[in-house]
Structures are given as C-alpha cells and as structure tokens.
Protein backbone atom coordinates (compact mmCIF):
# COMPACT_ATOMS: atom_id res chain seq x y z
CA UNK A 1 26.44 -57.11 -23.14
CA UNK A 2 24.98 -59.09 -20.44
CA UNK A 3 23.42 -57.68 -17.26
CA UNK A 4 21.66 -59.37 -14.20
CA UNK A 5 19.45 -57.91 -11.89
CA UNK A 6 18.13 -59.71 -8.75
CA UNK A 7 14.53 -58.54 -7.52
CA UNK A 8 12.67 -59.01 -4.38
CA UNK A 9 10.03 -61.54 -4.99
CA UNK A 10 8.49 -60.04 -1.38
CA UNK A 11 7.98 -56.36 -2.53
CA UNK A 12 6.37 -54.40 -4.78
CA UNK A 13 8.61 -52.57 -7.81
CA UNK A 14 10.19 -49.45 -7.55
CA UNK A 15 8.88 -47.04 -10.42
CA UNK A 16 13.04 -46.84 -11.59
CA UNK A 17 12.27 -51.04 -11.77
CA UNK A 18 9.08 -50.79 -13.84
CA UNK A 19 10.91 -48.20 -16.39
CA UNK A 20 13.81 -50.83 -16.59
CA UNK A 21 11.72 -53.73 -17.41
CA UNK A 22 9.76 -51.68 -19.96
CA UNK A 23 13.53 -50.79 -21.85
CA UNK A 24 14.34 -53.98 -21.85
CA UNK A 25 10.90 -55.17 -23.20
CA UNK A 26 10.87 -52.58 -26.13
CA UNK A 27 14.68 -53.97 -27.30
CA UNK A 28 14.97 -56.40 -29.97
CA UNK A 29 15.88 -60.06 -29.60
CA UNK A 30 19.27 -60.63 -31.27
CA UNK A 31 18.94 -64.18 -32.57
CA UNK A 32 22.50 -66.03 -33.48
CA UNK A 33 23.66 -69.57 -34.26
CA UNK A 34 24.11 -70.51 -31.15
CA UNK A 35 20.49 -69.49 -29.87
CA UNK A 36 18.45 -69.19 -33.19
CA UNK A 37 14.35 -68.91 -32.98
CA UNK A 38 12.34 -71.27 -31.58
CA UNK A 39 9.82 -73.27 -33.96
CA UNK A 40 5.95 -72.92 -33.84
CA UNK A 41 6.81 -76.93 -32.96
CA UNK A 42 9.07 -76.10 -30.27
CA UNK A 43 7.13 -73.07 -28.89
CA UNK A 44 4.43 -75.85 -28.59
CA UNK A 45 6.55 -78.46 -26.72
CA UNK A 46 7.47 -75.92 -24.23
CA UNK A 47 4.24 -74.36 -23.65
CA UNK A 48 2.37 -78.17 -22.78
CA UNK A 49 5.83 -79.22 -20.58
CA UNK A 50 5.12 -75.47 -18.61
CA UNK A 51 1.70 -76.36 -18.35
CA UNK A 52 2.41 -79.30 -17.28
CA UNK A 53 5.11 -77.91 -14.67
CA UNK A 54 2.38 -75.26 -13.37
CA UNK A 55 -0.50 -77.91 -12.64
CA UNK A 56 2.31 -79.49 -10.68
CA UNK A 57 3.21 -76.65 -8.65
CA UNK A 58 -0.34 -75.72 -8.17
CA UNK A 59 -0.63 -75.53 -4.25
CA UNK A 60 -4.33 -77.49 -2.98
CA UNK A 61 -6.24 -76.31 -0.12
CA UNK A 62 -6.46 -78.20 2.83
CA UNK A 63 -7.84 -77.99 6.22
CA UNK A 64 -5.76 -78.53 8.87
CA UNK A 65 -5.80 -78.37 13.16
CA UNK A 66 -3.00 -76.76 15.14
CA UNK A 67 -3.01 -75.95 18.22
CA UNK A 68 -3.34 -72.14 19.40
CA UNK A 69 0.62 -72.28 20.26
CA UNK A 70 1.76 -73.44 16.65
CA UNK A 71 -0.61 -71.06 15.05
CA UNK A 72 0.69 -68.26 17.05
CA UNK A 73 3.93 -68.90 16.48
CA UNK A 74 3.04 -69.13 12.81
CA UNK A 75 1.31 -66.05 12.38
CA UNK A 76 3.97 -64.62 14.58
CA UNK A 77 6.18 -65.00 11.21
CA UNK A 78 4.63 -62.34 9.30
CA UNK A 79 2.79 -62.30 6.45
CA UNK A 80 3.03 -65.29 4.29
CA UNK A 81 3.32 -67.49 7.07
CA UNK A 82 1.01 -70.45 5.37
CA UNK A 83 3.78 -70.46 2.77
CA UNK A 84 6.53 -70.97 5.51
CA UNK A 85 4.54 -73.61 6.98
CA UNK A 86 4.25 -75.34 3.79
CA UNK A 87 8.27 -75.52 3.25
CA UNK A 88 8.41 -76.83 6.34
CA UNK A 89 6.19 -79.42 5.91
CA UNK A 90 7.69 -80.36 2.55
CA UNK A 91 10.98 -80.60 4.46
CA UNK A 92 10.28 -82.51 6.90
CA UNK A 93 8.10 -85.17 5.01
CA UNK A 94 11.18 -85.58 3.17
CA UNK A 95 13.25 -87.15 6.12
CA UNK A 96 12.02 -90.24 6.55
CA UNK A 97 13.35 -89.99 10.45
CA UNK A 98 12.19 -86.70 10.88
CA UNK A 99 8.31 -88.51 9.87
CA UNK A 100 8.90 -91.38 12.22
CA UNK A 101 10.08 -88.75 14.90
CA UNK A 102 6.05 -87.85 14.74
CA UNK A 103 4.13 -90.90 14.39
C-alpha cells in the first residue's frame, strides 16, 4: 500500500508528524524484482553524484547594496525574505530581456 503525505517545508512538525515518521522508519524495506537492493557500488555512485548535487546547490554569501525602499519591501516579506530575493534574482537573470531591461 502506498501513501503520500505532503509537509510544510516552512513549519516545524506536529508531534502526530514526528510519531508518523518514526512508524514508518521502524518498518522494513520490502525489496522485489522490480526495485531490488542497491550495491555497495551503486550506494557509492549515488552518494559522490549527491555530493556533487549539494556543493552545487550550496548558496555563497555575497554582499550586496539596495536601497532603503527595496530592502523594506524585502523585509516587508517576512521571514526568509533573502531566500525570496534570491529566486528572484535567479529568475530574472534567466531572461535575457528582463537583464538588458537593467543595464
């Protein structure tokens, strides 16, 4: 039997959440032919092409200037604004006209 569950990446668990995720932890992996075990070979692969994936991912700190109107309209946003502000940057800088809007 399969069953999803969709959490809130934005809040903290619910103590019925924590119990559900420690059920599901404690039952056993059924293994078939159609999704046997992984390898120590292939448990390798994936772990260096995660690793690989996370370094990626890894944000950088930068400095950066606004002026007092964008960062009160960004803080405005709520916590995790900086996060917002980097989607929006990623966004943009991928439309080529929306760059050239700017320069």
């Amino acid at each position: 039997m399969k069953v999803q569950y969709r959490l809130d990446s934005n809040s903290s668990l619910t103590e019925d959440q924590k119990k559900m995720l420690e059920d599901v932890e404690a039952k056993p992996v059924a293994y078939d032919e159609e999704c046997p075990p992984l390898t120590e070979d292939q448990l390798e692969r994936f772990h260096r092409v995660a690793e690989n994936n996370r370094a990626n991912r890894r944000k950088q700190t930068v400095t950066l200037r606004l002026s007092p109107q964008a960062l009160n309209r960004a803080k405005s946003l709520g916590k995790g604004y900086t996060s917002v502000l980097s989607r929006i940057l990623e966004d943009v800088l991928r439309d080529s006209s929306m760059v050239e809007k700017y320069l």
